[in-house]
PDB file of N, CA and C in Angstrom:
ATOM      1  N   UNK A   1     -19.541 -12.648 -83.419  1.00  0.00           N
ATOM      2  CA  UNK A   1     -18.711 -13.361 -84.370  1.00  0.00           C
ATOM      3  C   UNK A   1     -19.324 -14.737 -84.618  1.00  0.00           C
ATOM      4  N   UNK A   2     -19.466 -15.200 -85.778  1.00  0.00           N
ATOM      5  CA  UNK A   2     -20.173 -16.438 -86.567  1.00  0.00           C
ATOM      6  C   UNK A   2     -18.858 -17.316 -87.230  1.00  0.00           C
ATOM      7  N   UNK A   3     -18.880 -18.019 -86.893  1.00  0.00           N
ATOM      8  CA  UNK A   3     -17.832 -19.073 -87.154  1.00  0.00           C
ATOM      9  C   UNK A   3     -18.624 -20.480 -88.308  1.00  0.00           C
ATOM     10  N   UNK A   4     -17.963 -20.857 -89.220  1.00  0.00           N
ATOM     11  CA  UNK A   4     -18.809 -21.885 -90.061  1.00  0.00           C
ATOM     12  C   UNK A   4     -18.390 -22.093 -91.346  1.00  0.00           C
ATOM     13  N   UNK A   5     -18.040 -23.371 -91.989  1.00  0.00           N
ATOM     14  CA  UNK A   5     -17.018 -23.161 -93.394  1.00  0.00           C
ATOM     15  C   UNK A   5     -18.201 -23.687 -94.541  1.00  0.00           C
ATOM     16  N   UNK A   6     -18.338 -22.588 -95.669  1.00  0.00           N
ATOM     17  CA  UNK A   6     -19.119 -23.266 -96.744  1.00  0.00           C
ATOM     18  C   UNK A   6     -17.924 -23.178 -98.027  1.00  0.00           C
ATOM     19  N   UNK A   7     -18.730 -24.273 -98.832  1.00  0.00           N
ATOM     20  CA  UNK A   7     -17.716 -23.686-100.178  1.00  0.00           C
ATOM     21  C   UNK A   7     -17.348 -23.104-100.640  1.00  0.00           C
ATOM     22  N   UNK A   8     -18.110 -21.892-100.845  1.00  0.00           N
ATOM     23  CA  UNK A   8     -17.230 -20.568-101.744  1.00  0.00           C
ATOM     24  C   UNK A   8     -17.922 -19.659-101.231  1.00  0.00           C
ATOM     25  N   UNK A   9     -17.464 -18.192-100.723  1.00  0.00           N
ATOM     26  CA  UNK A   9     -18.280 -16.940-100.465  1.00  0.00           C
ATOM     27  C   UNK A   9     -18.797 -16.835-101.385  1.00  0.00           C
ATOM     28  N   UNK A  10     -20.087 -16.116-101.174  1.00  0.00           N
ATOM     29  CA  UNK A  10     -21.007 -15.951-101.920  1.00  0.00           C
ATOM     30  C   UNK A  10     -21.204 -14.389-101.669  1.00  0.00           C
ATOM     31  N   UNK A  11     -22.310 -13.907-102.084  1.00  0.00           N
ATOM     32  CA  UNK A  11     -22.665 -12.513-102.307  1.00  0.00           C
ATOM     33  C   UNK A  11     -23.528 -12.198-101.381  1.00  0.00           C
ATOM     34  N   UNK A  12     -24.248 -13.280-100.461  1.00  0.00           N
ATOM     35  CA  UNK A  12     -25.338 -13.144 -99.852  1.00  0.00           C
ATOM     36  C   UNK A  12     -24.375 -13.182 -98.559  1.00  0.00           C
ATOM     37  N   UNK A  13     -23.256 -13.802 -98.151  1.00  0.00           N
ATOM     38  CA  UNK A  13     -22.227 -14.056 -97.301  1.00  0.00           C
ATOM     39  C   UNK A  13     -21.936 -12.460 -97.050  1.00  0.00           C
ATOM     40  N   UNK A  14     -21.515 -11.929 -98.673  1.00  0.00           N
ATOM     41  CA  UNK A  14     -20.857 -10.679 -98.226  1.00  0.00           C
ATOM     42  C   UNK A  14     -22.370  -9.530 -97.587  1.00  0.00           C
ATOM     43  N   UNK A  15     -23.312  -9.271 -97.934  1.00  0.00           N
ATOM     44  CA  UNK A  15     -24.462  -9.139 -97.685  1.00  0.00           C
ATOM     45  C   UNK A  15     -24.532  -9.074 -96.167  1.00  0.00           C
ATOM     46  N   UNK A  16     -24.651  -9.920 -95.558  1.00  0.00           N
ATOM     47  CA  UNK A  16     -24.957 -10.580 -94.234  1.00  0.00           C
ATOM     48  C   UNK A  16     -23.859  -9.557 -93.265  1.00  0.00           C
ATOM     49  N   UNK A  17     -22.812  -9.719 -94.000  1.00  0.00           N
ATOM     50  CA  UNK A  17     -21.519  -9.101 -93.208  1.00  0.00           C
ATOM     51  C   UNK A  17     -21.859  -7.511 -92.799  1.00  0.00           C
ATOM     52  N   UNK A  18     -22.252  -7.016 -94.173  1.00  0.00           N
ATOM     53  CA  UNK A  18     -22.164  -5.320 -94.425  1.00  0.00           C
ATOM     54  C   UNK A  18     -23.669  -5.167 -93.321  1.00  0.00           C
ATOM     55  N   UNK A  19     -24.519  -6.007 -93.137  1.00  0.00           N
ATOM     56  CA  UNK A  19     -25.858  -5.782 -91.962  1.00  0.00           C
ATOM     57  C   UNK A  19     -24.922  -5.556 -91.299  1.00  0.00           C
ATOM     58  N   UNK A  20     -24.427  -7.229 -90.622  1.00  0.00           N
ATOM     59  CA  UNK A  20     -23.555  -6.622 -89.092  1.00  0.00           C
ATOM     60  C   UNK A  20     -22.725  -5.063 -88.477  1.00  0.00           C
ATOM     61  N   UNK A  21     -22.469  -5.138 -89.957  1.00  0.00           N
ATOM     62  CA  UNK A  21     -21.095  -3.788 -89.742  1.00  0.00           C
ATOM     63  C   UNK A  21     -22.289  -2.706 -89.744  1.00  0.00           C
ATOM     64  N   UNK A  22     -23.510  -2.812 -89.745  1.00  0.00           N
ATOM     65  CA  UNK A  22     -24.509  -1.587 -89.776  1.00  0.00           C
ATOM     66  C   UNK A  22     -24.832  -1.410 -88.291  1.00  0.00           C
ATOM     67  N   UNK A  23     -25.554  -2.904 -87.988  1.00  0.00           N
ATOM     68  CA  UNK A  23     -26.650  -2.802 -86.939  1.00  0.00           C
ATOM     69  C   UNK A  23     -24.987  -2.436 -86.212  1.00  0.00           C
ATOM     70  N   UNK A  24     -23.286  -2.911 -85.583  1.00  0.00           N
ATOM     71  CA  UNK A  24     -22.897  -2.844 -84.789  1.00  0.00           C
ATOM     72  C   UNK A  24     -22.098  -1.322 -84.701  1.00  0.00           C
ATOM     73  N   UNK A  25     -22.361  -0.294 -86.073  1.00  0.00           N
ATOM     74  CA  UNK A  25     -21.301   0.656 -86.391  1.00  0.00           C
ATOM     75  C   UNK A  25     -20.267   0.512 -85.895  1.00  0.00           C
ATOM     76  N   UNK A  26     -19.825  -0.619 -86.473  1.00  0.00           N
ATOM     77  CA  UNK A  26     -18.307  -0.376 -86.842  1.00  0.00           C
ATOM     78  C   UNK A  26     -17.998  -0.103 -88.675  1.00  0.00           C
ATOM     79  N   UNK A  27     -16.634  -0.252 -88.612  1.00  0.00           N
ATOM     80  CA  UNK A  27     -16.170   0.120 -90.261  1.00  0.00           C
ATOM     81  C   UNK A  27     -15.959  -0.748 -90.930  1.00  0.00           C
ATOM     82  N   UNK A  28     -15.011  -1.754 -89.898  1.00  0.00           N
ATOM     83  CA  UNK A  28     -14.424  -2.763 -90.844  1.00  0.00           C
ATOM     84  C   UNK A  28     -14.679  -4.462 -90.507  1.00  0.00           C
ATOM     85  N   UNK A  29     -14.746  -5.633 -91.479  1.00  0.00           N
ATOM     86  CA  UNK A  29     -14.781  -6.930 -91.472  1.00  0.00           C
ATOM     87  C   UNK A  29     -14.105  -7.815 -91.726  1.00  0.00           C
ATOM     88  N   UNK A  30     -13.554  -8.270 -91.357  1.00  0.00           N
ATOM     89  CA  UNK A  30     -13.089  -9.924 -92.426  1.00  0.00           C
ATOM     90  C   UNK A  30     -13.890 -10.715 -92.264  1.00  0.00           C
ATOM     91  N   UNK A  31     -14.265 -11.635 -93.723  1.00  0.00           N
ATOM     92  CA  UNK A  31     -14.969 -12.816 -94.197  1.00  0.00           C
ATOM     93  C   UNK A  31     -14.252 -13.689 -94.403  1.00  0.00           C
ATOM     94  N   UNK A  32     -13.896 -15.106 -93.369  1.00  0.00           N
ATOM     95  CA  UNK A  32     -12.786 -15.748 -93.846  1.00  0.00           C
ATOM     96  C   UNK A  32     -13.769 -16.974 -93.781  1.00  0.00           C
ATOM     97  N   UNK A  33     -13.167 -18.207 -94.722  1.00  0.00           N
ATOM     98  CA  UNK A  33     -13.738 -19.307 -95.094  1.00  0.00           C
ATOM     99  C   UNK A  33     -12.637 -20.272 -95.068  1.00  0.00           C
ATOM    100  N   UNK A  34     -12.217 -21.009 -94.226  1.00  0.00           N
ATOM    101  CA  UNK A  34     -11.873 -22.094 -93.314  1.00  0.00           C
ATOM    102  C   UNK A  34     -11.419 -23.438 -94.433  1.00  0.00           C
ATOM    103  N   UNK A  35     -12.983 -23.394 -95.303  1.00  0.00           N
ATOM    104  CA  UNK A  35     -12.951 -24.751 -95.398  1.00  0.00           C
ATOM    105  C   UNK A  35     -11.800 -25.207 -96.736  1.00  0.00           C
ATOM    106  N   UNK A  36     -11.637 -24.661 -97.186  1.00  0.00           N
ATOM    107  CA  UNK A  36     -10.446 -24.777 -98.592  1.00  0.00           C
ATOM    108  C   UNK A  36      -9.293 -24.787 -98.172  1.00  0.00           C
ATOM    109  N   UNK A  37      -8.228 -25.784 -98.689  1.00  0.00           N
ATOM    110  CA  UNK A  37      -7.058 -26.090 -98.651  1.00  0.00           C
ATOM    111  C   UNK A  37      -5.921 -24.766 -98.269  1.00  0.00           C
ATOM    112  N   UNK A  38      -6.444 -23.710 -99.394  1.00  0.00           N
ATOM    113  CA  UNK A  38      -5.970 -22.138 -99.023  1.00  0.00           C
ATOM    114  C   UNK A  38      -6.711 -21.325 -98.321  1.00  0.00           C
ATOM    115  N   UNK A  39      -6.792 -20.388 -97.489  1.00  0.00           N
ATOM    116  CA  UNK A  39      -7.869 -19.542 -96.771  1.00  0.00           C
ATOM    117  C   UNK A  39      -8.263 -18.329 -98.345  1.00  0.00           C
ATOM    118  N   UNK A  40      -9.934 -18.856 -97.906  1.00  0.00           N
ATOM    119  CA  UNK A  40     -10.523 -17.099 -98.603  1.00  0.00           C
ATOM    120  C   UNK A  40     -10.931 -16.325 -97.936  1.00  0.00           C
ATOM    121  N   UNK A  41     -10.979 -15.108 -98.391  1.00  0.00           N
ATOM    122  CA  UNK A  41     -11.048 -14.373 -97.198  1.00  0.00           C
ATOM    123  C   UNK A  41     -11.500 -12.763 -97.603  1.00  0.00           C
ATOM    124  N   UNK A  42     -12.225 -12.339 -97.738  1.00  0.00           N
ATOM    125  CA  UNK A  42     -12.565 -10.854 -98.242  1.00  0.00           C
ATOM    126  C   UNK A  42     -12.617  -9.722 -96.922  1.00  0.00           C
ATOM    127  N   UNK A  43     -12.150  -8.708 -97.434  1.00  0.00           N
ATOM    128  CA  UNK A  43     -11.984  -7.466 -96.280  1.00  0.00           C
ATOM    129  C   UNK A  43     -13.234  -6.196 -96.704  1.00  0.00           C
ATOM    130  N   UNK A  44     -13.937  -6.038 -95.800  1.00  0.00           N
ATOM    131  CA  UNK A  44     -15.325  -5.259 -95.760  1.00  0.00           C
ATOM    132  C   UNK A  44     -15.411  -4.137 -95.589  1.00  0.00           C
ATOM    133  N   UNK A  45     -15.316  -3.288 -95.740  1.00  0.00           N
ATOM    134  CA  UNK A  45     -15.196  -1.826 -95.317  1.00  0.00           C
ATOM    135  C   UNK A  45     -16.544  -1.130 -95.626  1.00  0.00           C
ATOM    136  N   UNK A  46     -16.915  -0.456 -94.612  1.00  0.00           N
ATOM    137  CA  UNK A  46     -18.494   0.036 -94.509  1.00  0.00           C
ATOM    138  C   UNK A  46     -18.455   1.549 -94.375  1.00  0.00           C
TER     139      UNK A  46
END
């Protein structure tokens, strides 16, 4: 687990995620981003 707040998810963010969920076979992710007033947050499914 990688912890770290940037401005806006990006595509390369979601990218990065769908590796992990490879190299660790599992199925599923959350991408959450900290740093904004509201949480963002995308759900990954592999």
């Amino acid at each position: 687990m990688f912890a770290y707040c940037v401005d806006n998810l990006h595509d390369a963010h979601t990218a990065q995620c769908i590796n992990y969920l490879k190299i660790s076979h599992c199925r599923l992710a959350l991408l959450i981003n900290f740093h904004k007033d509201l949480l963002d947050h995308r759900r990954i499914i592999f």
